[in-house]
C-alpha atoms as a PDB file:
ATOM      1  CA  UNK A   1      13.963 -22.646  16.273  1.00  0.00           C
ATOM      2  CA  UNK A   2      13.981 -21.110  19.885  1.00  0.00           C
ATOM      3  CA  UNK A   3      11.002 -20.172  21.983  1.00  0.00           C
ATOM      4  CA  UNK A   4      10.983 -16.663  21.064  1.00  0.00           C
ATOM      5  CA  UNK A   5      10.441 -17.654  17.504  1.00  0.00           C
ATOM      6  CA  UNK A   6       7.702 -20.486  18.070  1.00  0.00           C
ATOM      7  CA  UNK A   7       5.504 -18.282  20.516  1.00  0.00           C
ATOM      8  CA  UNK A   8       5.937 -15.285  17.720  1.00  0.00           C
ATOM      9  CA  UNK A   9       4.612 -18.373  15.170  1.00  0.00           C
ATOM     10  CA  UNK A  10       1.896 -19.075  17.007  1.00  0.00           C
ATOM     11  CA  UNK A  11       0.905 -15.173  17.098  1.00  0.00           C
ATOM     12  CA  UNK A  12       1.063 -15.489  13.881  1.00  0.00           C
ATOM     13  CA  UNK A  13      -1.421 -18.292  13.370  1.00  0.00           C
ATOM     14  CA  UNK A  14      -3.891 -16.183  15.872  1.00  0.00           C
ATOM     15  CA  UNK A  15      -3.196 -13.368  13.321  1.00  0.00           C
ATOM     16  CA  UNK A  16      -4.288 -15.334  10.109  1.00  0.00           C
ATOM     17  CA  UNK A  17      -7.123 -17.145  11.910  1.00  0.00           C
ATOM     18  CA  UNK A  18      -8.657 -14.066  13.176  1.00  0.00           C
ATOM     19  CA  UNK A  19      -9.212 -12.660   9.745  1.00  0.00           C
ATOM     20  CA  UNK A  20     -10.880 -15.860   8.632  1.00  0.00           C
ATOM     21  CA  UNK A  21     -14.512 -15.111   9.934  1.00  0.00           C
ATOM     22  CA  UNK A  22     -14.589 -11.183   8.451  1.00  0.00           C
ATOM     23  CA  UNK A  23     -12.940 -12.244   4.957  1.00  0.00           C
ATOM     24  CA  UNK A  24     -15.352 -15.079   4.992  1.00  0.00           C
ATOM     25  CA  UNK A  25     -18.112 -13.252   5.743  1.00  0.00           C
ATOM     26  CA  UNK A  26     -17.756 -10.116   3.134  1.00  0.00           C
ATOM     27  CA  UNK A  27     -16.869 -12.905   0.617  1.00  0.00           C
ATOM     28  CA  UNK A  28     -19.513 -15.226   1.096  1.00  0.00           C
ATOM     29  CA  UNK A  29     -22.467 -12.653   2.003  1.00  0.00           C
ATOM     30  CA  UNK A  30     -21.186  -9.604   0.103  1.00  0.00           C
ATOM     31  CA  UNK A  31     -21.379  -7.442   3.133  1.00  0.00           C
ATOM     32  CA  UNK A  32     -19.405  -4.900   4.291  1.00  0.00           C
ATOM     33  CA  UNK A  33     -21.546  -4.232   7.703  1.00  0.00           C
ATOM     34  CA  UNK A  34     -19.633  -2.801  10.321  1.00  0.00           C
ATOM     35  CA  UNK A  35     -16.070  -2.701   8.059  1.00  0.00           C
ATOM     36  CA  UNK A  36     -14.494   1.048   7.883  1.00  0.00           C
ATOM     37  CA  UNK A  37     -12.218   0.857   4.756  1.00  0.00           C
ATOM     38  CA  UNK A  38     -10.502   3.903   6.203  1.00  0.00           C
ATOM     39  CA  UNK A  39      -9.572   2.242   9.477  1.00  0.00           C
ATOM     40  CA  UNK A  40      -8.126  -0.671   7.515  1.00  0.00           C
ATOM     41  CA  UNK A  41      -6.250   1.390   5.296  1.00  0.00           C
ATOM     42  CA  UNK A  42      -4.319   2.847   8.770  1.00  0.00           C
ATOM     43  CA  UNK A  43      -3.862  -0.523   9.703  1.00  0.00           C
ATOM     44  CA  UNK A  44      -2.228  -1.434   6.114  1.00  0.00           C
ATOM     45  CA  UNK A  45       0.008   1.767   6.251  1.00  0.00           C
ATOM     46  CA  UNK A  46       1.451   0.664   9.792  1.00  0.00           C
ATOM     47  CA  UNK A  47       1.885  -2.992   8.763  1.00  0.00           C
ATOM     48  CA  UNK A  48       4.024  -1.976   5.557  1.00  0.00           C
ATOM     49  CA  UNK A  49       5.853   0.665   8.258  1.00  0.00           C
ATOM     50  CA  UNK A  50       6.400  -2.477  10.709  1.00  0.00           C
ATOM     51  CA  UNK A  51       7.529  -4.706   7.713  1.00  0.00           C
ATOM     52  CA  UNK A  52       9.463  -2.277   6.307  1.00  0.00           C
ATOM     53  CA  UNK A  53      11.736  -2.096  10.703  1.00  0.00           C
ATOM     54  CA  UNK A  54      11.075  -5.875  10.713  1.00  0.00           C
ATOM     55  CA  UNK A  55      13.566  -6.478   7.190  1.00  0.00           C
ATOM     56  CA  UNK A  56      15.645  -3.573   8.601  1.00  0.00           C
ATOM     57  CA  UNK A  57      16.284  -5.694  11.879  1.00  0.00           C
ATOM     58  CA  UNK A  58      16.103  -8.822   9.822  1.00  0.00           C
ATOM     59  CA  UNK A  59      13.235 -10.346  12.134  1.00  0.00           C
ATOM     60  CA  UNK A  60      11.565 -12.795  10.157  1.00  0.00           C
ATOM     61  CA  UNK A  61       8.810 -13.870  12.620  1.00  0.00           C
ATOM     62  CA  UNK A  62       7.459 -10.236  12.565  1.00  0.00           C
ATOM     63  CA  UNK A  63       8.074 -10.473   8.557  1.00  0.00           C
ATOM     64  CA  UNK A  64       6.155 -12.825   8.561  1.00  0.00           C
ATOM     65  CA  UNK A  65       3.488 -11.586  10.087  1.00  0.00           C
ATOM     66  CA  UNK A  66       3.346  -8.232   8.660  1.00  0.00           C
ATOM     67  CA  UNK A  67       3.307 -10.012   5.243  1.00  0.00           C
ATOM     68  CA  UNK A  68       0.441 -11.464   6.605  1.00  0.00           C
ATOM     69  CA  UNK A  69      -1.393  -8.965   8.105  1.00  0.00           C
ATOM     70  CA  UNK A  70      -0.758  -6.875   4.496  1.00  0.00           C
ATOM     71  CA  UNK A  71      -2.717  -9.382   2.423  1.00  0.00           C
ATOM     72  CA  UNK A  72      -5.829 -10.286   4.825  1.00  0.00           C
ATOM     73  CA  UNK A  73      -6.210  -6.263   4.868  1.00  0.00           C
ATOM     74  CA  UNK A  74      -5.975  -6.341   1.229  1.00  0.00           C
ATOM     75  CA  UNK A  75      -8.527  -8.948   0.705  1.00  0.00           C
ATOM     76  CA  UNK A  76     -10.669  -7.096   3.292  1.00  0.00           C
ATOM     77  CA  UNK A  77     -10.530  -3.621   1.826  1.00  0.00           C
ATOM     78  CA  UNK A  78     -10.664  -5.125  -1.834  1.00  0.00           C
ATOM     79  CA  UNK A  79     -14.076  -6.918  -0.743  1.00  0.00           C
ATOM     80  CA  UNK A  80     -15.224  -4.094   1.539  1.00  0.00           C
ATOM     81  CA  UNK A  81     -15.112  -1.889  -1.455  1.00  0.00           C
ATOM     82  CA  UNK A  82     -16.683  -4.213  -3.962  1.00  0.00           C
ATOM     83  CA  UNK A  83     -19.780  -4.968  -1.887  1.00  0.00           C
ATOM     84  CA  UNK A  84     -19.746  -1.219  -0.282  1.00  0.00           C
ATOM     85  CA  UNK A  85     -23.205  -0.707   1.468  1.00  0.00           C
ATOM     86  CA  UNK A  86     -24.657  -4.077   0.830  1.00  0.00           C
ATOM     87  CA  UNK A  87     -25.756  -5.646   3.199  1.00  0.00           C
ATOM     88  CA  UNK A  88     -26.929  -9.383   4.642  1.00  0.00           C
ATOM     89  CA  UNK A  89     -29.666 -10.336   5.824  1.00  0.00           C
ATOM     90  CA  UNK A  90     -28.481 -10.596   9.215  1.00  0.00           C
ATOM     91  CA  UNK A  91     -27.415  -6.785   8.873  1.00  0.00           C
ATOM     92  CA  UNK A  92     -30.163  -5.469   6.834  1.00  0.00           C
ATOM     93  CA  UNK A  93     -32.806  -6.522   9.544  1.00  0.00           C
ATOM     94  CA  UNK A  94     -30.823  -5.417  12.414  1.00  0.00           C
ATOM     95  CA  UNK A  95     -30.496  -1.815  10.142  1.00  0.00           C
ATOM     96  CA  UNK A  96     -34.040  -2.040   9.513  1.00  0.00           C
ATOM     97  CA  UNK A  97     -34.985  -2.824  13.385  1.00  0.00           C
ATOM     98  CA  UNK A  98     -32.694   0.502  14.597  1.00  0.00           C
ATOM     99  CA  UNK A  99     -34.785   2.766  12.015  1.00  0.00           C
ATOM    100  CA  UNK A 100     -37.992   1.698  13.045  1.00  0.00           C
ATOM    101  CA  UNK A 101     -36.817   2.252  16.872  1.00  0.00           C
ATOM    102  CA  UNK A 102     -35.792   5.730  15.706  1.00  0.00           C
ATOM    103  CA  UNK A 103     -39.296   6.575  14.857  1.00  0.00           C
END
């Protein structure tokens, strides 16, 4: 394994690990604050666009990644739309505090 191919590795790992805290939280409070299925949905179409040049130029760092980044968004938009406007605590009082500032 060369350098290229460890530093695109440890992209990777940043890739996976940033996921972790919004997967956790939509699975473990059932919220979808702040999570636009539509934008994820973009982001799904232009990972299966990148992993679709990444086989073609047989890179398997960036198929690895894109393989990734296609099943976090997955989980995301599967959650997202399962727990559609509910919201945590944490979310429903800052929702609350911004309608009561409104009036």
């Amino acid at each position: 394994m060369n350098g290229s191919q460890i530093l695109g590795l440890l992209g990777t790992g940043l890739v996976a690990v940033a996921y972790v805290p919004q997967i956790k939280h939509l699975i473990k409070e059932h919220c979808s604050a702040g999570i636009s299925v539509e934008a994820y949905s973009l982001w799904f179409a232009a990972s299966a666009l990148f992993l679709t040049h990444a086989m073609m130029i047989r890179d398997l760092v960036f198929i690895f990644v894109q393989v990734l980044n296609l099943v976090a968004i997955s989980i995301v938009v599967i959650f997202a739309t399962k727990y559609k406007e509910q919201l945590c605590l944490i979310h429903l009082e800052a929702h609350l505090n911004q309608l009561h500032q409104k009036r």
